[in-house]
Protein backbone atom coordinates (compact mmCIF):
# COMPACT_ATOMS: atom_id res chain seq x y z
CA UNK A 1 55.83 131.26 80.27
CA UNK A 2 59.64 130.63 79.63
CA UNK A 3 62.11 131.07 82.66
CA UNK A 4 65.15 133.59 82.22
CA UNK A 5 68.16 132.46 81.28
CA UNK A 6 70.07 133.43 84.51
CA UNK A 7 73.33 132.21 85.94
CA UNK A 8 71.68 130.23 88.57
CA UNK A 9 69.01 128.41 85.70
CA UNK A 10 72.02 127.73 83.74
CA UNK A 11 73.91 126.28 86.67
CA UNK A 12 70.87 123.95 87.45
CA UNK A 13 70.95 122.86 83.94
CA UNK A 14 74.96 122.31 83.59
CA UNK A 15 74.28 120.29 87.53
CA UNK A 16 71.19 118.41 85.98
CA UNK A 17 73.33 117.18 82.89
CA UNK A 18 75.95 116.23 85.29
CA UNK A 19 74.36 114.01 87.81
CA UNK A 20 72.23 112.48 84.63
CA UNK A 21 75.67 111.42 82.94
CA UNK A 22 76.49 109.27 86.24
CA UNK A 23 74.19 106.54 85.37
CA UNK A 24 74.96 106.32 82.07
CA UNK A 25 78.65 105.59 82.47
CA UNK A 26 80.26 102.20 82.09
CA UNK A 27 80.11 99.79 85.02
CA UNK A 28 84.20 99.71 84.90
CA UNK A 29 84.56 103.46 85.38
CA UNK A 30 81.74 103.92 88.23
CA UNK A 31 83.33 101.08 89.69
CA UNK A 32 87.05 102.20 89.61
CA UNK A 33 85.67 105.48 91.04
CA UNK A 34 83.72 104.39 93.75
CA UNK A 35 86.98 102.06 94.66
CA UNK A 36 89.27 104.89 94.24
CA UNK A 37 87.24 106.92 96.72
CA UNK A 38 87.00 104.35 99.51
CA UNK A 39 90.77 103.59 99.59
CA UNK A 40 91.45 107.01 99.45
CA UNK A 41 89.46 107.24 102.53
CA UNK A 42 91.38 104.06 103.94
CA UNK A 43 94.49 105.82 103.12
CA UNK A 44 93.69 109.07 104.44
CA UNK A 45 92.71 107.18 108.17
CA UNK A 46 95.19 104.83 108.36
CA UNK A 47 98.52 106.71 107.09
CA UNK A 48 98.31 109.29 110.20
CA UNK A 49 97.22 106.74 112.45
CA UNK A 50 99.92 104.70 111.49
CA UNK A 51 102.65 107.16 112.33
CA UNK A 52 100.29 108.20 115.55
CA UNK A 53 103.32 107.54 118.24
CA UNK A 54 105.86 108.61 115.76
CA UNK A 55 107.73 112.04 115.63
CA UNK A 56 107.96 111.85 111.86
CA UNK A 57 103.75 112.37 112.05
CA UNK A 58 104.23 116.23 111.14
CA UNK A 59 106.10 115.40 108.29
CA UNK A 60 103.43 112.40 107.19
CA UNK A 61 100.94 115.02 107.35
CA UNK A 62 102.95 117.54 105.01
CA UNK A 63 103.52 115.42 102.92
CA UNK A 64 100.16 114.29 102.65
CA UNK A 65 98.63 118.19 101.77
CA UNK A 66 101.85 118.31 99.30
CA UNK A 67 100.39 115.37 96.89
CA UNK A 68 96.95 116.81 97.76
CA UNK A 69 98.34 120.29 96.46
CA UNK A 70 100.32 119.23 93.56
CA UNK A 71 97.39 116.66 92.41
CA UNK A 72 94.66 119.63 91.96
CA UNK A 73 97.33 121.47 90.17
CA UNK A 74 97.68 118.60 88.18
CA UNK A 75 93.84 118.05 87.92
CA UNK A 76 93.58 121.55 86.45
CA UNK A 77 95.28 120.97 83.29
CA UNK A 78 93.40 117.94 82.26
CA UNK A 79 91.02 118.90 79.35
CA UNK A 80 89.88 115.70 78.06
CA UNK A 81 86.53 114.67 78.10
CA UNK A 82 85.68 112.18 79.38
CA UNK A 83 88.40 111.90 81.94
CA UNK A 84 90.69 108.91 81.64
CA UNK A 85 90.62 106.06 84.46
CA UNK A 86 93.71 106.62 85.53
CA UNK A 87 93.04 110.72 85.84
CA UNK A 88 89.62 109.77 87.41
CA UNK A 89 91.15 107.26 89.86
CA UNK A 90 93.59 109.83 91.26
CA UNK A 91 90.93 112.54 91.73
CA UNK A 92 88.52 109.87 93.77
CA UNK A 93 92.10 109.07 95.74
CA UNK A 94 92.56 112.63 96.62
CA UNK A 95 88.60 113.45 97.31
CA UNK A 96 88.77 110.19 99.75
CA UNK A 97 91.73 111.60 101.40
CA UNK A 98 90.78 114.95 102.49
CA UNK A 99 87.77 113.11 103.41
CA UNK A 100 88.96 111.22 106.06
CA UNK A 101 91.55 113.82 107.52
CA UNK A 102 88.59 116.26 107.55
CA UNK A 103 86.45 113.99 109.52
CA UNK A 104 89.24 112.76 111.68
CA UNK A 105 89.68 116.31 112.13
CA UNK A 106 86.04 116.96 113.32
CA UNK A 107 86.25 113.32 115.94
CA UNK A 108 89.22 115.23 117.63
CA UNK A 109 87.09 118.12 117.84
CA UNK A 110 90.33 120.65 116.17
């Protein structure tokens, strides 16, 4: 018995290919990713907390969602596959960011 070629089977399949691609990537691009993401986190804690006792925090903070903004725009119009480093370094930055202000969000119970 075959299964039906439905939107949801072909999204499992497109997911499936996906995650099985991870592993077989080159030890220079995981690793630039998985630095990317945790100083994007680092970035995204410290950069608010550093400007805590500040009045210019507002600002930090608007500026912050402004580079977030303008770097999915920018993430959109990439069409090469595979990504380059550099494009795939950014995108981990950015992911790590709203990361941490999420979750700082979520300790301050806001």
């Amino acid at each position: 018995m075959s299964l039906q070629n439905t939107n949801f089977s072909r999204f499992q399949r497109q997911l499936w290919q996906h995650f099985s691609q991870v592993g077989l990537g080159s030890w220079r691009r995981i690793s630039v990713a998985l630095i990317a993401l945790l100083l994007g986190y680092v970035f995204g804690t410290l950069l608010p907390m550093y400007f805590m006792e500040s009045y210019i925090r507002p600002l930090v903070v608007i500026l912050m969602v402004v580079v977030i903004e303008l770097l999915v725009f920018l993430r959109s119009r990439v069409v090469i596959e595979p990504w380059p480093l550099h494009w795939l370094a950014l995108d981990n930055l950015r992911i790590g960011a709203v990361f941490a202000v999420v979750l700082e969000a979520f300790k301050l119970g806001s």
